[in-house]
Protein backbone atom coordinates (compact mmCIF):
# COMPACT_ATOMS: atom_id res chain seq x y z
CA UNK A 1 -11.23 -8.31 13.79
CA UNK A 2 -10.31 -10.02 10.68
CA UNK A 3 -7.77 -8.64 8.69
CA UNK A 4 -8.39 -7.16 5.16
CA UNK A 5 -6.20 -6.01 2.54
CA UNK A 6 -5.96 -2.27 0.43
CA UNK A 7 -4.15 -0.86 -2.23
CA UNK A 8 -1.15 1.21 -1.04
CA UNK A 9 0.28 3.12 -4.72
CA UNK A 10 3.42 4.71 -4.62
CA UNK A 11 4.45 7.65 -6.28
CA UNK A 12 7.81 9.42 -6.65
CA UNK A 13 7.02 13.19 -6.75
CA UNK A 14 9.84 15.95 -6.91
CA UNK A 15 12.23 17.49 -9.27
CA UNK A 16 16.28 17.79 -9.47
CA UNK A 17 16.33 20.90 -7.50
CA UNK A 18 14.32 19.82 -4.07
CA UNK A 19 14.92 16.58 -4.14
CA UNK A 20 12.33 13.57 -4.92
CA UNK A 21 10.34 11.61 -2.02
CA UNK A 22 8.01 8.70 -2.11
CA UNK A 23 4.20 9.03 -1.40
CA UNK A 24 2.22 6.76 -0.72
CA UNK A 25 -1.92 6.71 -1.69
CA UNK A 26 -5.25 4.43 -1.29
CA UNK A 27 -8.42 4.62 -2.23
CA UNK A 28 -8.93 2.87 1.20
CA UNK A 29 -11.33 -0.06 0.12
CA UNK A 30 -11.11 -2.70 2.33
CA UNK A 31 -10.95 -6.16 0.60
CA UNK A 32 -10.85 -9.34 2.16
CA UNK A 33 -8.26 -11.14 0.44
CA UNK A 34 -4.71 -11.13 -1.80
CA UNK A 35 -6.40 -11.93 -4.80
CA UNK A 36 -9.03 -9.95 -4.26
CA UNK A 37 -6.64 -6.39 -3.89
CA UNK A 38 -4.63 -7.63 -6.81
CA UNK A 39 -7.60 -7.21 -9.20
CA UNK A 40 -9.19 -4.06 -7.32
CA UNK A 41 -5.41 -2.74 -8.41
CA UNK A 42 -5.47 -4.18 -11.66
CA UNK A 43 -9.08 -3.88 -13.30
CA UNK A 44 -10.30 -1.12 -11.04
CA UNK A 45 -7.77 1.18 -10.28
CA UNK A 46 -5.84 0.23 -13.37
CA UNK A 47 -2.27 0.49 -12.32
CA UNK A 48 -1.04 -2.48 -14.02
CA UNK A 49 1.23 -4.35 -10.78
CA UNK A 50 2.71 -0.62 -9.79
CA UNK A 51 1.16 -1.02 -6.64
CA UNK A 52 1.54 -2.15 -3.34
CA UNK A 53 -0.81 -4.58 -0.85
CA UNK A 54 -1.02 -3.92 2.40
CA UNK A 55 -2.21 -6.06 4.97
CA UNK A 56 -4.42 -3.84 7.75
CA UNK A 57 -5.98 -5.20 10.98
CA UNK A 58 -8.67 -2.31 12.12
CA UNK A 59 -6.12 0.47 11.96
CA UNK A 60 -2.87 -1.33 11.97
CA UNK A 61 -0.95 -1.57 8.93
CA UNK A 62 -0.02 -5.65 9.30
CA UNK A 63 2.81 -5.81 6.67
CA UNK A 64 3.43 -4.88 3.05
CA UNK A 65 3.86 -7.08 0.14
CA UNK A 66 4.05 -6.83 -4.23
CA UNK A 67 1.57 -9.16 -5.46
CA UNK A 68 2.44 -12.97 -3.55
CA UNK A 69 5.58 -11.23 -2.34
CA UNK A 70 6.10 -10.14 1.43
CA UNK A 71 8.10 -7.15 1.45
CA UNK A 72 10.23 -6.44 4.96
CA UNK A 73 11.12 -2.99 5.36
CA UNK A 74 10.86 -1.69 8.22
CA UNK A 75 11.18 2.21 7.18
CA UNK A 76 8.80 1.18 4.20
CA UNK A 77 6.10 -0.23 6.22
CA UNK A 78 6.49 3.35 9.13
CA UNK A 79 6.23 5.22 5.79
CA UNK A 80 3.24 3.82 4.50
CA UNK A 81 1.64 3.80 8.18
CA UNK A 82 1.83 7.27 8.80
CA UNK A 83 1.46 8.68 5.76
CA UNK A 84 -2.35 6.75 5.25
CA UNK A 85 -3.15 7.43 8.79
CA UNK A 86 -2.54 3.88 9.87
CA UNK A 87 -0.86 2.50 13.00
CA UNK A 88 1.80 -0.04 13.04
């Protein structure tokens, strides 16, 4: 399988007295290259560059990046995995 790339938008949700978390959220199009997300996040789903790409192989999350930029958390990349019902 090739890999493709999706739109991974995070979101800080809470409030001062629980506590705030990051969630993460995709529309779950599949597109088939960098340049390609970055304007389905852009002109689509307008969220100016507040948004993630993440690089999926069938259902493994491949790695995470901001725009041209490879991101390398570890933690990050668990987060996003489980929480968008991917595999690492």
């Amino acid at each position: 399988m090739t890999a493709e790339y999706l739109v991974v938008t995070p979101r800080i949700e809470g409030n001062p007295e629980i506590g705030y978390d990051t969630y993460y959220y995709s529309d779950n199009k599949r597109l088939y290259d960098v340049p390609c997300a970055i304007r389905h996040g852009v002109v689509v789903l307008d969220q100016s560059d507040d948004f993630l790409i993440g690089k999926v192989d069938g259902k493994r999350l491949v790695s995470l990046q901001w725009m041209e930029r490879v991101r390398d958390d570890p933690d990050e990349l668990a987060d996003v995995a489980e929480q968008l019902g991917l595999n690492l």
